[in-house]
C-alpha atoms as a PDB file:
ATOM      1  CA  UNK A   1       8.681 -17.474  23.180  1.00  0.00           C
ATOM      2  CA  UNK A   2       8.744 -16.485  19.503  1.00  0.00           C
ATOM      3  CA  UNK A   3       8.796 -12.449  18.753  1.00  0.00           C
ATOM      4  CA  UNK A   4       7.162 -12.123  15.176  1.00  0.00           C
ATOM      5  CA  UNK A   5       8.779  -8.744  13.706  1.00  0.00           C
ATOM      6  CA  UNK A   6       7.152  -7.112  10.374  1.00  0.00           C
ATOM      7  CA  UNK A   7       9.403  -8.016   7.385  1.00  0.00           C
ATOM      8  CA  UNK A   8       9.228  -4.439   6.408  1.00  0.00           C
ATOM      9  CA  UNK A   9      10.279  -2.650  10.107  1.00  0.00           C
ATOM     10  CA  UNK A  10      12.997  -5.533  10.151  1.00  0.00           C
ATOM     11  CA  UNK A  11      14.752  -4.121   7.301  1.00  0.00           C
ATOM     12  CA  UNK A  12      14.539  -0.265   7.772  1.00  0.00           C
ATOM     13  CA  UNK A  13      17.351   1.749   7.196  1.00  0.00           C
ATOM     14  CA  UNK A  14      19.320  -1.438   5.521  1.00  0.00           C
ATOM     15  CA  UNK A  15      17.284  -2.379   2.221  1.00  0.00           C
ATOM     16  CA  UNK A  16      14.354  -0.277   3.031  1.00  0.00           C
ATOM     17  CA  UNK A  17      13.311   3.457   3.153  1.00  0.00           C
ATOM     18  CA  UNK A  18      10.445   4.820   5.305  1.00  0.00           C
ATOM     19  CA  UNK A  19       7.193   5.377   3.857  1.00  0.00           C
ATOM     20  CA  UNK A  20       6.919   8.492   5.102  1.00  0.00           C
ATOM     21  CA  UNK A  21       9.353  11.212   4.492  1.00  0.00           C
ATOM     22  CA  UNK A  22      10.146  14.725   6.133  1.00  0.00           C
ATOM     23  CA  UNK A  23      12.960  17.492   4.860  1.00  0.00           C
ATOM     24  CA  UNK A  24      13.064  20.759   6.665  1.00  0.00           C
ATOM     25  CA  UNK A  25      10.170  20.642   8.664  1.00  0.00           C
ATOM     26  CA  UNK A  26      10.454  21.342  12.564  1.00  0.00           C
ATOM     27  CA  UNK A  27       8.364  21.320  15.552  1.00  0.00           C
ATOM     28  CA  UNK A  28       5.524  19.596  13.409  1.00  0.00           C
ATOM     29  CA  UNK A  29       5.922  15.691  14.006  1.00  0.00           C
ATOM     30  CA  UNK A  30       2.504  14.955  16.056  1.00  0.00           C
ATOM     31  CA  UNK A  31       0.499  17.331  13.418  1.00  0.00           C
ATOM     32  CA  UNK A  32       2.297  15.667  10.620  1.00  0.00           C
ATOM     33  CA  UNK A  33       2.188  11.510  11.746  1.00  0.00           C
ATOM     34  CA  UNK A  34      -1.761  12.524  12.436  1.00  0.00           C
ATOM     35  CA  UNK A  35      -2.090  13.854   8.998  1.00  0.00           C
ATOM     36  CA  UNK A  36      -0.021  10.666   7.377  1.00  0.00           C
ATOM     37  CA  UNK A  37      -2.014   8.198   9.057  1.00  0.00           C
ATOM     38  CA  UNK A  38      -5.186   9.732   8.520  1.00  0.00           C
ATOM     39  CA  UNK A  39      -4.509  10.434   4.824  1.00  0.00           C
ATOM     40  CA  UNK A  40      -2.876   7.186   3.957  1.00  0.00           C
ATOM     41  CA  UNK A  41      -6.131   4.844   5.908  1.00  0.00           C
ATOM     42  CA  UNK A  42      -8.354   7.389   3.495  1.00  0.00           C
ATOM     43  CA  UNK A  43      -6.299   6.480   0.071  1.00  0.00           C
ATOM     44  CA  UNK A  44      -6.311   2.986   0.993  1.00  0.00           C
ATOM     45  CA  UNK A  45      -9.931   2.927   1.836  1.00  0.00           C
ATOM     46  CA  UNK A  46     -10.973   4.888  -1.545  1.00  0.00           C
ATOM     47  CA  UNK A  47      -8.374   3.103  -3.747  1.00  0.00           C
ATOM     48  CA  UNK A  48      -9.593  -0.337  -2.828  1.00  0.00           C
ATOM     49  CA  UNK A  49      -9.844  -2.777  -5.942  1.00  0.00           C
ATOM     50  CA  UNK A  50      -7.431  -0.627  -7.768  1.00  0.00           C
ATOM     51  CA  UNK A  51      -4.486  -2.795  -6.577  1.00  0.00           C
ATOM     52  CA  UNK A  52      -2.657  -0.233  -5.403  1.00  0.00           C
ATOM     53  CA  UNK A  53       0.422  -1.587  -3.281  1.00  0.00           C
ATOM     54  CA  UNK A  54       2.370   1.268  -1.780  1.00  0.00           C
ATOM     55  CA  UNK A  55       1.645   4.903  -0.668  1.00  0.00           C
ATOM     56  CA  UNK A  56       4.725   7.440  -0.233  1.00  0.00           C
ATOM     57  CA  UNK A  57       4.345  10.669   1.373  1.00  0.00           C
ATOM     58  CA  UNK A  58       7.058  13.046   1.208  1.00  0.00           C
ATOM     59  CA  UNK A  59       6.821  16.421   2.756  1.00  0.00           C
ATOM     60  CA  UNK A  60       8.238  19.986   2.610  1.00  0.00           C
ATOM     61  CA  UNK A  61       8.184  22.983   4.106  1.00  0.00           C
ATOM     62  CA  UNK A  62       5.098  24.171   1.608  1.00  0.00           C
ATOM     63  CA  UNK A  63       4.474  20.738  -0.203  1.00  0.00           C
ATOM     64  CA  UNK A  64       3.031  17.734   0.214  1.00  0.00           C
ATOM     65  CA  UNK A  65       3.879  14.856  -2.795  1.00  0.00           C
ATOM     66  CA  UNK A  66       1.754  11.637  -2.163  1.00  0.00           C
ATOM     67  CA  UNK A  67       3.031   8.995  -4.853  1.00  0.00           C
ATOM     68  CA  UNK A  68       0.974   5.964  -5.315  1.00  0.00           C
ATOM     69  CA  UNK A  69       2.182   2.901  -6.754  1.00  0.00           C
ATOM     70  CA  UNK A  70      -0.525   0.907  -8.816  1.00  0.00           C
ATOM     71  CA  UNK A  71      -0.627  -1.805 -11.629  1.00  0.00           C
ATOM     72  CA  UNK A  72      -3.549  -0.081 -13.233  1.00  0.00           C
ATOM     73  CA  UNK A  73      -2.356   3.566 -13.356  1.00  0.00           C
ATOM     74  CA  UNK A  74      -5.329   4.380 -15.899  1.00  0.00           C
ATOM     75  CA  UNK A  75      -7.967   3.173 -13.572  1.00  0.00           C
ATOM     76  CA  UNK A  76      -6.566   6.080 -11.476  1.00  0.00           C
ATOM     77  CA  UNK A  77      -5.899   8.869 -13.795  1.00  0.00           C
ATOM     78  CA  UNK A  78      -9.224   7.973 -16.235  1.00  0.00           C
ATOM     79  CA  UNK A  79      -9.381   9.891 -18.964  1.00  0.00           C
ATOM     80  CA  UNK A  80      -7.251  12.808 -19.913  1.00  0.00           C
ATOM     81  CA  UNK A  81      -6.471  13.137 -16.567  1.00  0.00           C
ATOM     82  CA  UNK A  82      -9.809  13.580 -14.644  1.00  0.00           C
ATOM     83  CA  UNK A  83      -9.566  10.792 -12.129  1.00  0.00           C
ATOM     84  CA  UNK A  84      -6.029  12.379 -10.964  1.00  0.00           C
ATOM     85  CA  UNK A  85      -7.318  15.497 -11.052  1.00  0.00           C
ATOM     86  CA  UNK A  86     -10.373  14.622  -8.752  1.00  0.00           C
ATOM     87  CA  UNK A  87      -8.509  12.018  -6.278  1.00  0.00           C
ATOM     88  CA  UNK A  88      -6.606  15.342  -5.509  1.00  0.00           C
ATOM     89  CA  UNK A  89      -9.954  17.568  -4.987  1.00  0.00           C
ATOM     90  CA  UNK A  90     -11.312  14.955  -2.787  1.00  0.00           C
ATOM     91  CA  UNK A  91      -7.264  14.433  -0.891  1.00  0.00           C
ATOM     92  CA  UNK A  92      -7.833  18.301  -0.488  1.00  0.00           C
ATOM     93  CA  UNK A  93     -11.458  18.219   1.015  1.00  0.00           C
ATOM     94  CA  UNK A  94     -10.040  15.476   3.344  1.00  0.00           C
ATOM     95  CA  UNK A  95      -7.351  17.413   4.455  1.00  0.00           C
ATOM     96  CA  UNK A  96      -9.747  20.479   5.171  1.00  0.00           C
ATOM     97  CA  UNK A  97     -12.685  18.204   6.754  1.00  0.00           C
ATOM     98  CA  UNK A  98     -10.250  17.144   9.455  1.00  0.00           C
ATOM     99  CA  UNK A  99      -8.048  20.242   9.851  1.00  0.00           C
ATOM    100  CA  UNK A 100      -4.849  18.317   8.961  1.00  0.00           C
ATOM    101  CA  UNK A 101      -1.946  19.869   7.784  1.00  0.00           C
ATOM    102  CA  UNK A 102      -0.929  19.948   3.851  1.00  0.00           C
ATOM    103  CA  UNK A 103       2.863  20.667   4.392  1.00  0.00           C
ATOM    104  CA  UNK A 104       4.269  23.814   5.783  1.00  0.00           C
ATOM    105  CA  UNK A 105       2.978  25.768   9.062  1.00  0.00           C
ATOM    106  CA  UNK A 106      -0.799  26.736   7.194  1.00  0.00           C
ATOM    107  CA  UNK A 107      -3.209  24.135   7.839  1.00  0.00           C
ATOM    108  CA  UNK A 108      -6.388  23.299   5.469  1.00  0.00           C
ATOM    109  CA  UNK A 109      -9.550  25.548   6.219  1.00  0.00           C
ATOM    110  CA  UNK A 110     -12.413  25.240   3.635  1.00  0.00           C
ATOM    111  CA  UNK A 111     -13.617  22.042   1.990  1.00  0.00           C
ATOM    112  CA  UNK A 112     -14.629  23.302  -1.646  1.00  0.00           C
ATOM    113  CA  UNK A 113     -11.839  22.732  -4.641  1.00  0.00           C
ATOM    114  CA  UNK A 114     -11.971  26.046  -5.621  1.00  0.00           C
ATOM    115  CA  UNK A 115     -11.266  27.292  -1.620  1.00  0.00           C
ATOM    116  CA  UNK A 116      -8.551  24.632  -1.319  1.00  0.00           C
ATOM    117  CA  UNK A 117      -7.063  26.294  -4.316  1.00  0.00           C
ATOM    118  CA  UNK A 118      -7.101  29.535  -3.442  1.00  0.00           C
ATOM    119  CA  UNK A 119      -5.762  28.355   0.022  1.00  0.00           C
ATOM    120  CA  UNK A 120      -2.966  27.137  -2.136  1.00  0.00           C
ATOM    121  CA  UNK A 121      -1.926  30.100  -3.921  1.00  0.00           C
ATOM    122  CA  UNK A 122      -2.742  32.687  -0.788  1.00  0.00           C
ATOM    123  CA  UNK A 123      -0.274  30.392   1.802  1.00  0.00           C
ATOM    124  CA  UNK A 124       2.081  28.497  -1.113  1.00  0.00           C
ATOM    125  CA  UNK A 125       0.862  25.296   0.286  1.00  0.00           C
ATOM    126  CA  UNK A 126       1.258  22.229  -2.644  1.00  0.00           C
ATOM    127  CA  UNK A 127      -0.437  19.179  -2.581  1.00  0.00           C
ATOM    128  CA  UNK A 128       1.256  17.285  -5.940  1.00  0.00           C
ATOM    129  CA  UNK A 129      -0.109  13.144  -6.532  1.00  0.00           C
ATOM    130  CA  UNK A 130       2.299  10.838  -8.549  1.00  0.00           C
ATOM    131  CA  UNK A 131       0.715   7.536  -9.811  1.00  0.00           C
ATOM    132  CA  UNK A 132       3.599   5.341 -10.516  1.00  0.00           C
ATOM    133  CA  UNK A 133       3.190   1.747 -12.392  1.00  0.00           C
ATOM    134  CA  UNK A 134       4.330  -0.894 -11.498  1.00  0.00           C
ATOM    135  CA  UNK A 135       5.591  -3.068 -13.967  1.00  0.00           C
ATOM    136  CA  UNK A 136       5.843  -6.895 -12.535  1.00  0.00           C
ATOM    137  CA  UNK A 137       2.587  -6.843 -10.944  1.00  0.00           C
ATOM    138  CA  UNK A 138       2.885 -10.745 -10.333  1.00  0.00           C
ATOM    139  CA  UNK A 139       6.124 -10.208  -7.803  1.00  0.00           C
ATOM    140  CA  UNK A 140       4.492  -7.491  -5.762  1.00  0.00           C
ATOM    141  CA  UNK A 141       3.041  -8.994  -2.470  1.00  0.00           C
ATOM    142  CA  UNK A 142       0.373  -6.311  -1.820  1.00  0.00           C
ATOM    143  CA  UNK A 143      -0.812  -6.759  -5.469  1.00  0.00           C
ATOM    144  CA  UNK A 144      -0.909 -10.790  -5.498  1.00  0.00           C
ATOM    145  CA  UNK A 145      -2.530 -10.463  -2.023  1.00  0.00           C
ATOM    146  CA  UNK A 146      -5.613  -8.409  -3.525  1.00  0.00           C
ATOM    147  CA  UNK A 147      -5.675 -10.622  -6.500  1.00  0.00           C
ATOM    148  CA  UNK A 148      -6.669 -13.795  -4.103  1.00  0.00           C
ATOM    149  CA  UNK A 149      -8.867 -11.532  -1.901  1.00  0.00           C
ATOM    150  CA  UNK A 150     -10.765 -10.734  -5.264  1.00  0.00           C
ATOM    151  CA  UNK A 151     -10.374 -14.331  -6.407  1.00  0.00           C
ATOM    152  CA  UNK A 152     -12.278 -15.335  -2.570  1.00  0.00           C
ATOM    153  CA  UNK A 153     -14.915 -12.438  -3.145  1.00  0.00           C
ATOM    154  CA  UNK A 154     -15.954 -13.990  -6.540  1.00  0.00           C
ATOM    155  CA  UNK A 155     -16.700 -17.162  -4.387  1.00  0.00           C
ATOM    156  CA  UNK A 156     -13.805 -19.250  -6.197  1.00  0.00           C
ATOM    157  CA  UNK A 157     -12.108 -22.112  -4.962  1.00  0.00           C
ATOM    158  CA  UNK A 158      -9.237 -21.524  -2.213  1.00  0.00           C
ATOM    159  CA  UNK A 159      -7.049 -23.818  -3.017  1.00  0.00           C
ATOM    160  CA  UNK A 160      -7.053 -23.625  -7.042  1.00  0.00           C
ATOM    161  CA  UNK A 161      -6.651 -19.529  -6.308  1.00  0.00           C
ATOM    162  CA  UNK A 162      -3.871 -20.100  -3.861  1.00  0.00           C
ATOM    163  CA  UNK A 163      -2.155 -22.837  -6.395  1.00  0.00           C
ATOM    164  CA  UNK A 164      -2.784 -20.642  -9.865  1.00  0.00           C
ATOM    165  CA  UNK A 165      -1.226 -17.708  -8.085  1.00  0.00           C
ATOM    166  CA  UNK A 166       1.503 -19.059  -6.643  1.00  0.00           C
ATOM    167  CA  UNK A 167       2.316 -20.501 -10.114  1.00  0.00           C
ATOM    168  CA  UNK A 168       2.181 -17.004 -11.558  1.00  0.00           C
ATOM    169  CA  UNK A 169       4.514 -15.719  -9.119  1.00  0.00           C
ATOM    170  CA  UNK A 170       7.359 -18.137  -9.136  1.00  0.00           C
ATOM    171  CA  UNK A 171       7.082 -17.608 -12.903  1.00  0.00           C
ATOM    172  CA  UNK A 172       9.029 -14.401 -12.498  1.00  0.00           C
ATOM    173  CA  UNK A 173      12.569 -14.661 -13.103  1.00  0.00           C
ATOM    174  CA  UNK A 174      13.700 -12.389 -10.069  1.00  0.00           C
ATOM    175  CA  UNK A 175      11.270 -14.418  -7.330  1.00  0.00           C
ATOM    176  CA  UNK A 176      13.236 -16.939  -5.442  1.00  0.00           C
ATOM    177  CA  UNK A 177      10.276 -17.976  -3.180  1.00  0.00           C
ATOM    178  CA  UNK A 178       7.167 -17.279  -2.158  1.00  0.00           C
ATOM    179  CA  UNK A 179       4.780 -18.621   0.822  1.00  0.00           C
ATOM    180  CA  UNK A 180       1.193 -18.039   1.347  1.00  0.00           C
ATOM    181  CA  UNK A 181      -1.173 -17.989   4.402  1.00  0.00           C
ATOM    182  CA  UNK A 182      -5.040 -17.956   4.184  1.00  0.00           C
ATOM    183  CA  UNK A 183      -6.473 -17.635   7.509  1.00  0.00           C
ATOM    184  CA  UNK A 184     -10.781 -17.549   8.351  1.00  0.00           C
ATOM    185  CA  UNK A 185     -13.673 -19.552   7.357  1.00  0.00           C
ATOM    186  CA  UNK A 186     -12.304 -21.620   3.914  1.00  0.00           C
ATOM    187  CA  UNK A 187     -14.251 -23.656   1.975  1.00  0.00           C
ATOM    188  CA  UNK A 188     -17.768 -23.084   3.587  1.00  0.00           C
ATOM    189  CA  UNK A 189     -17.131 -24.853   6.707  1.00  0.00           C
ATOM    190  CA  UNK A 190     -18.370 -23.988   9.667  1.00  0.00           C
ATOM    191  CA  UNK A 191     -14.509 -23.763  12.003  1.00  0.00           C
ATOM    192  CA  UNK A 192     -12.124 -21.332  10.760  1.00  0.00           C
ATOM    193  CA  UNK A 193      -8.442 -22.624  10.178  1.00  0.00           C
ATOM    194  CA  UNK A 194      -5.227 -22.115   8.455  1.00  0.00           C
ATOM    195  CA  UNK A 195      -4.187 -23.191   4.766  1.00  0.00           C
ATOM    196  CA  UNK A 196      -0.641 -22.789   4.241  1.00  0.00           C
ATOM    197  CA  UNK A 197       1.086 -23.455   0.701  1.00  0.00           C
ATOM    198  CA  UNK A 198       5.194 -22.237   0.066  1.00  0.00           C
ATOM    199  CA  UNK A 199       7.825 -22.842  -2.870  1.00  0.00           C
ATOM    200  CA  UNK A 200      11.102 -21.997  -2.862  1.00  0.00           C
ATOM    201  CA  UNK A 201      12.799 -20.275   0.546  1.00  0.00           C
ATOM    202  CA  UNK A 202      11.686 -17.470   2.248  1.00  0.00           C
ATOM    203  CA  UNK A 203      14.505 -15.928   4.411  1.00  0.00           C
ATOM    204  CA  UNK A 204      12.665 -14.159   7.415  1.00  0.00           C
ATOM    205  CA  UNK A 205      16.326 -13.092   9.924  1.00  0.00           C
ATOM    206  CA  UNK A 206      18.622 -12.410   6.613  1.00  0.00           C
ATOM    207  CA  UNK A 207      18.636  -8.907   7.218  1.00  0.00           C
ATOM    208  CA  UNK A 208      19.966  -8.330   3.332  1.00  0.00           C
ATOM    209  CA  UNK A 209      17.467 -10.380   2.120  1.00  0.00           C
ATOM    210  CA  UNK A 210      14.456  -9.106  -0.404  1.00  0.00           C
ATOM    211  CA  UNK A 211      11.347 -10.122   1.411  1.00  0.00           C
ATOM    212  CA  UNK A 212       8.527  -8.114  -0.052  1.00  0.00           C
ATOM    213  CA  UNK A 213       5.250  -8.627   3.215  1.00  0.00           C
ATOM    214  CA  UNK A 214       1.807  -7.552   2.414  1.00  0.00           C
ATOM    215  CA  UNK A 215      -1.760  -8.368   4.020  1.00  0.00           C
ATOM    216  CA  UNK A 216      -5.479  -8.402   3.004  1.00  0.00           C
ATOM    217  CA  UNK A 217      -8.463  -9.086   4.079  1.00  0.00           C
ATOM    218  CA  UNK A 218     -11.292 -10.453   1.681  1.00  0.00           C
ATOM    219  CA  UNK A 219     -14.848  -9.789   3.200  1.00  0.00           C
ATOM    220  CA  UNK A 220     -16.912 -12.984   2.847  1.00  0.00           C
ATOM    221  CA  UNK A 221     -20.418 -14.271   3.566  1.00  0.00           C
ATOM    222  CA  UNK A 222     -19.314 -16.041   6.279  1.00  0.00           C
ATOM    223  CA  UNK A 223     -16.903 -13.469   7.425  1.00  0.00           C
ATOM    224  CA  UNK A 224     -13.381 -12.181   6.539  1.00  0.00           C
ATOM    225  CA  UNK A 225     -10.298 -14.418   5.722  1.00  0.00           C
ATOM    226  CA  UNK A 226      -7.189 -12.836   6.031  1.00  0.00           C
ATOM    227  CA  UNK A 227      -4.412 -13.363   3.056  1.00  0.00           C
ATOM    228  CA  UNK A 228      -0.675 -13.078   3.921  1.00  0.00           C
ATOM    229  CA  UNK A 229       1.598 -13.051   1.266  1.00  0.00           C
ATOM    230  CA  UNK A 230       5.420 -13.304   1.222  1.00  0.00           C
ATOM    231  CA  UNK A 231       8.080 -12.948  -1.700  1.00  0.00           C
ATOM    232  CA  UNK A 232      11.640 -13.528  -1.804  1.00  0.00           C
ATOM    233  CA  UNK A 233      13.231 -11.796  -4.594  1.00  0.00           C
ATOM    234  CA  UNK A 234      16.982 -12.467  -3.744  1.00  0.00           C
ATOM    235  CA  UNK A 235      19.728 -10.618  -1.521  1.00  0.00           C
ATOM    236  CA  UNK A 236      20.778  -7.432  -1.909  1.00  0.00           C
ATOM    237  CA  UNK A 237      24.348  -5.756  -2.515  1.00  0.00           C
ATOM    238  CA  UNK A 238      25.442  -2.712  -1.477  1.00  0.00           C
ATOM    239  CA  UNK A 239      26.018  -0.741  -5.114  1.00  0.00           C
ATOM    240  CA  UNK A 240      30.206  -0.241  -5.238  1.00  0.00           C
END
């Protein structure tokens, strides 16, 4: 029987960190996972079609620092800052809405910006958000797995997606391989199947190898098709 393991998990603690990270905090890990699920299945739902890829949470005893890696920081930020400062009004209002902790033993009470402030400054609870860009867009799987969702949702071709994309990627220098997996009701038929396409390897068990995982799922007339993308970028060294 085969065990399928997440590329990500598989590697934690050797090549990768954990998404979600805690210093000095005690006593608080049920309130706090809660409050990082909750939070991060809100950004991901708001930020959709802003090709974000990755959402960090790191937590203190009075701060919480969300930083959100995107290839179109401006879409987020907008001008002079207003988007930023608004996606953190509305992280706030979240936060208070469900009673979930920002960091620290205070937990969120009113819903208003102004309130959430105040809460801030009365209980020295920080909420900072870091938009990060990210600057091969092309050789990040959760980006190139939103760019053939979108490419589906405009009703294109599968297969000349799939094939333009995969032609993009390998065009980076540090991609060794990449494989892609479109799964749901392709090409208006009426049986859902699976379309396959791959190029170069794709080292799943190498524990030191660079295997960047990401899924999607495009919403079609016909119903939802589900995009798996993988990307080799090489093995890693340990730094001497």
């Amino acid at each position: 029987m085969t065990h399928i393991v997440h590329p990500y998990s598989h590697r934690l603690g050797i090549i990768r960190d954990w998404k979600s990270r805690w210093f000095g905090v005690k006593n608080k890990y049920k309130e706090f996972l809660k409050s990082d699920v909750l939070l991060r299945g809100y950004l991901e739902k708001k930020l959709r079609g802003n090709y974000v890829s990755n959402i960090e949470m790191e937590r203190g005893e009075k701060i919480l620092r969300i930083i959100i890696e995107t290839s179109r920081p401006g879409m987020i930020i907008g001008r002079s800052g207003d988007g930023a400062v608004k996606l953190k009004n509305d992280i706030l209002k979240f936060l208070a809405k469900n009673k979930l902790s920002s960091g620290g033993p205070a937990t969120a009470t009113r819903a208003t910006p102004k309130a959430s402030a105040r809460r801030e400054a009365k209980t020295g609870e920080e909420v900072k958000v870091d938009i990060k860009e990210i600057r091969s867009p092309e050789s990040n799987a959760a980006i190139v797995a939103q760019m053939i969702g979108d490419g589906l949702e405009k009703r294109l071709p599968f297969r000349r997606v799939v094939k333009q994309m995969l032609e993009k990627v390998m065009a980076n220098r540090d991609v060794k391989g990449v494989r892609i997996i479109l799964s749901g009701i392709l090409g208006g038929n009426s049986m859902a199947r699976t379309e396959m396409i791959k190029k170069g390897r794709v080292p799943l068990q190498t524990f030191r190898a660079d295997v960047d995982y990401a899924q999607y799922t495009a919403r079609l007339p016909l119903g939802a098709v589900g995009v798996k993308v993988w990307i080799y970028k090489g093995e890693v060294f340990s730094k001497k």
